[in-house]
C-alpha atoms as a PDB file:
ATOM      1  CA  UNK A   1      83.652 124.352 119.138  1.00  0.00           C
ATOM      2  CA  UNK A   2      81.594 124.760 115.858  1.00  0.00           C
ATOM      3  CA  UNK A   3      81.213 122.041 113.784  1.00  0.00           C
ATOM      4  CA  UNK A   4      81.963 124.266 110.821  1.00  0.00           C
ATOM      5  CA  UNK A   5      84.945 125.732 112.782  1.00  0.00           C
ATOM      6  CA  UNK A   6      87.915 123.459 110.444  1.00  0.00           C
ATOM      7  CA  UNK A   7      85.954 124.619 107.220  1.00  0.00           C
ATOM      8  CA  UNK A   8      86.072 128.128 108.314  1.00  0.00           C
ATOM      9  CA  UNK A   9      89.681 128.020 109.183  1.00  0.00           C
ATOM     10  CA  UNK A  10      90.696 125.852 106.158  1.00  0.00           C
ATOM     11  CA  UNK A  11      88.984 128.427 103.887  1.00  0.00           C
ATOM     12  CA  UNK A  12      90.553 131.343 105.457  1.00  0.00           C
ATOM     13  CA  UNK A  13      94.288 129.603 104.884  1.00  0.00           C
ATOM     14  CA  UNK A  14      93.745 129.124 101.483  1.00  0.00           C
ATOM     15  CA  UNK A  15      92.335 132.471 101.234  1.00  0.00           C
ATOM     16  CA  UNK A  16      95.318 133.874 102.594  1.00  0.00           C
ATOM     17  CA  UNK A  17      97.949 131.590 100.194  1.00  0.00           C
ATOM     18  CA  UNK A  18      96.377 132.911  97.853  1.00  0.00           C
ATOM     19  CA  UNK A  19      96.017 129.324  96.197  1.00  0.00           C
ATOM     20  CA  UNK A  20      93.000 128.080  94.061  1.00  0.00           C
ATOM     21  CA  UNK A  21      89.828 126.989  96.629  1.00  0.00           C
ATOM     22  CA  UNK A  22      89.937 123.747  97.371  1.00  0.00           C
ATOM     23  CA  UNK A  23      87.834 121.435  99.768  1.00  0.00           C
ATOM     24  CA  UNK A  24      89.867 120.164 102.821  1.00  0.00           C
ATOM     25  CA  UNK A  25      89.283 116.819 102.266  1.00  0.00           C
ATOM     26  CA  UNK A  26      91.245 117.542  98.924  1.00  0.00           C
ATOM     27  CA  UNK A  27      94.049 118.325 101.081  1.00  0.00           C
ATOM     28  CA  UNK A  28      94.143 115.073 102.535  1.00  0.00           C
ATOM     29  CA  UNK A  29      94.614 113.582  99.259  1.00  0.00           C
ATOM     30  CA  UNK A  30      97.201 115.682  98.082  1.00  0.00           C
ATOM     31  CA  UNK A  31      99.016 115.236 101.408  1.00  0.00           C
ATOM     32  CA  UNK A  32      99.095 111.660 101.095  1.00  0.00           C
ATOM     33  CA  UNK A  33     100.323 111.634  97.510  1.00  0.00           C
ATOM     34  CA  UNK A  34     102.772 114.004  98.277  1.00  0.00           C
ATOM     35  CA  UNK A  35     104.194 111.782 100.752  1.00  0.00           C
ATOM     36  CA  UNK A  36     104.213 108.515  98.065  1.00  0.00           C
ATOM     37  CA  UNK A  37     105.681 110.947  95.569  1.00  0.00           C
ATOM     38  CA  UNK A  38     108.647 112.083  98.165  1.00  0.00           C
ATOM     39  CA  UNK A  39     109.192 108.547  98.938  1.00  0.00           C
ATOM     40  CA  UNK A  40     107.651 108.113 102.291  1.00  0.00           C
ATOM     41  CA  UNK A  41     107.230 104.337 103.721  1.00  0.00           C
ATOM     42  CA  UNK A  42     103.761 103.518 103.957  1.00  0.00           C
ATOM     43  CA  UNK A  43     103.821 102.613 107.703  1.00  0.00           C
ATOM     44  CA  UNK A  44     105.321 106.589 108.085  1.00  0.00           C
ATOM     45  CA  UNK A  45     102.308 107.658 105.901  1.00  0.00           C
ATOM     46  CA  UNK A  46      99.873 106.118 107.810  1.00  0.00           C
ATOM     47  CA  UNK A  47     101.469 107.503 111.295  1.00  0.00           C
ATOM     48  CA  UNK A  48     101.495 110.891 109.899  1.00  0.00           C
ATOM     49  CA  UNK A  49      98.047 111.319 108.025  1.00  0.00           C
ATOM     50  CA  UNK A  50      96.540 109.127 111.673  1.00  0.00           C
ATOM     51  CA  UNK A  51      95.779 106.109 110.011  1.00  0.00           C
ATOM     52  CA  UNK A  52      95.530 102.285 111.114  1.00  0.00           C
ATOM     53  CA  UNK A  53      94.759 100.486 107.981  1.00  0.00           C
ATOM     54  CA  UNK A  54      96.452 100.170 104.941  1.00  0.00           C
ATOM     55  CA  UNK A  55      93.367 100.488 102.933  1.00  0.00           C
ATOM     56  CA  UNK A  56      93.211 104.520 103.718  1.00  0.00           C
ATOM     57  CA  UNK A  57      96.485 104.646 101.712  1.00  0.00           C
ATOM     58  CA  UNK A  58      94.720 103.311  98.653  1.00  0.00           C
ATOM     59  CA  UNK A  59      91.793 105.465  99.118  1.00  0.00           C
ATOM     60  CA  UNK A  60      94.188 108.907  99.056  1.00  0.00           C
ATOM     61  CA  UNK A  61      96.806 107.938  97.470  1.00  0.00           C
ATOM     62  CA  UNK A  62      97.358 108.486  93.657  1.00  0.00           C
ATOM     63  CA  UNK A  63      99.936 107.732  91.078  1.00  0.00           C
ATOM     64  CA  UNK A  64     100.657 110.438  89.186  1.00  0.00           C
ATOM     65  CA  UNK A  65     102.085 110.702  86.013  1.00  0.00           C
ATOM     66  CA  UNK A  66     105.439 112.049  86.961  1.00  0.00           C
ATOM     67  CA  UNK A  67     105.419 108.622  89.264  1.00  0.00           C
ATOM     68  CA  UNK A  68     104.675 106.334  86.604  1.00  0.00           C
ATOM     69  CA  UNK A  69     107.162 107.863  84.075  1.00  0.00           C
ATOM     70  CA  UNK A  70     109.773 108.121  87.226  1.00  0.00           C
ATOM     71  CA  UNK A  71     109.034 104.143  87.627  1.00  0.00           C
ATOM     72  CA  UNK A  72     109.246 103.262  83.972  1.00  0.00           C
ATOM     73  CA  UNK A  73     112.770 104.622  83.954  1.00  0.00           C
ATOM     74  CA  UNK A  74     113.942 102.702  87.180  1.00  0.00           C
ATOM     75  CA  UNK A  75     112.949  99.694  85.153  1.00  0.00           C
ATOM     76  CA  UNK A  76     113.954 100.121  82.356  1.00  0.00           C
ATOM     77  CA  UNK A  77     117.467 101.445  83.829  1.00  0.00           C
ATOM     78  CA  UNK A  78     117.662  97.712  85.777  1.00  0.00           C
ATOM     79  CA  UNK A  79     116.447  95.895  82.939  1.00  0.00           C
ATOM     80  CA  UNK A  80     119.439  97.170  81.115  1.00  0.00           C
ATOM     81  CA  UNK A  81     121.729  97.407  83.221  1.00  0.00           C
ATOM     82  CA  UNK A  82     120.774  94.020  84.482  1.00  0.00           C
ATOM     83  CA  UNK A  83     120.830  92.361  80.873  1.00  0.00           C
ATOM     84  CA  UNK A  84     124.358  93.716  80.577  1.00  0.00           C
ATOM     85  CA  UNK A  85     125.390  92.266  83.570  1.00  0.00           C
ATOM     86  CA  UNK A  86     123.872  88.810  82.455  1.00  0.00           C
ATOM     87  CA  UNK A  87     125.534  89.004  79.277  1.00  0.00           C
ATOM     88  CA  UNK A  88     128.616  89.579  80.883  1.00  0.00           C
ATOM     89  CA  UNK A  89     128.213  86.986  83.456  1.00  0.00           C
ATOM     90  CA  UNK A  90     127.655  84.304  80.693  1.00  0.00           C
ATOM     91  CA  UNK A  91     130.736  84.848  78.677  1.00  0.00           C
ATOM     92  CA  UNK A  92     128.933  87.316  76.145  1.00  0.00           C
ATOM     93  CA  UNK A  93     126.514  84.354  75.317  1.00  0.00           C
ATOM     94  CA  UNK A  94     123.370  86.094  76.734  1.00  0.00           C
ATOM     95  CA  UNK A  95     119.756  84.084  77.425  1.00  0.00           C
ATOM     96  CA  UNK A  96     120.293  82.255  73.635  1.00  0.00           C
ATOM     97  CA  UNK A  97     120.156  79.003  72.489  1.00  0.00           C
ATOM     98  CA  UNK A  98     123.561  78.371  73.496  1.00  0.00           C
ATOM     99  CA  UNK A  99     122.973  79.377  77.108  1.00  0.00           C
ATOM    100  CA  UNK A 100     120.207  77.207  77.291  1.00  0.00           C
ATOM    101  CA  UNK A 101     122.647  74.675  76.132  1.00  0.00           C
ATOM    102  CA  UNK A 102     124.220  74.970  79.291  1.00  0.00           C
ATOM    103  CA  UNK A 103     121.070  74.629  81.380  1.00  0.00           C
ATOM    104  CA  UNK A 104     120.406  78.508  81.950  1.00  0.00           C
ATOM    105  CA  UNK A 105     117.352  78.863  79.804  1.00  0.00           C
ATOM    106  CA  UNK A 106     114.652  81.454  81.186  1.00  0.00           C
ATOM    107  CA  UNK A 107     111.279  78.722  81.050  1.00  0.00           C
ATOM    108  CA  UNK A 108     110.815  76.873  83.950  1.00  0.00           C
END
């Protein structure tokens, strides 16, 4: 088997797609984002892209906007939601002075 024979293969898939040309290893990276984006565990992304350390999922993976945006709305949903809660769970008397009163404050 050529050495060149996965460049020559990879070239003539992409060719065939008819995506934009791309280098393999480029794949690789957008393989292993792909799988953070979907939600894969990293222990499943490592089995699937043949990895043994956890420092190959650093390497390829990136956060993408869509996952950072995605993220800040999970917060801020159970920051909310959570504050609501709280408030509700101290008689409508929140983190103030008079919950502190009471020994709840938030400073330890």
């Amino acid at each position: 088997m050529s050495p060149n024979t996965d460049y020559h293969e990879w070239k003539d898939l992409v060719k065939a797609a008819g995506v934009r040309n791309a280098r393999l290893h480029d794949a690789r990276h957008t393989a292993a984002t792909v799988l953070m984006v979907i939600g894969t565990q990293q222990r499943v992304t490592m089995d699937v892209m043949g990895w043994s350390s956890a420092d190959m999922v650093k390497r390829y993976q990136h956060v993408t906007d869509p996952v950072r945006l995605a993220v800040a709305r999970q917060f801020g949903d159970a920051l909310w939601s959570s504050s609501v809660r709280r408030h509700a769970d101290c008689g409508g008397q929140g983190w103030g002075r008079k919950a502190r009163k009471r020994g709840r404050s938030r400073r330890k």
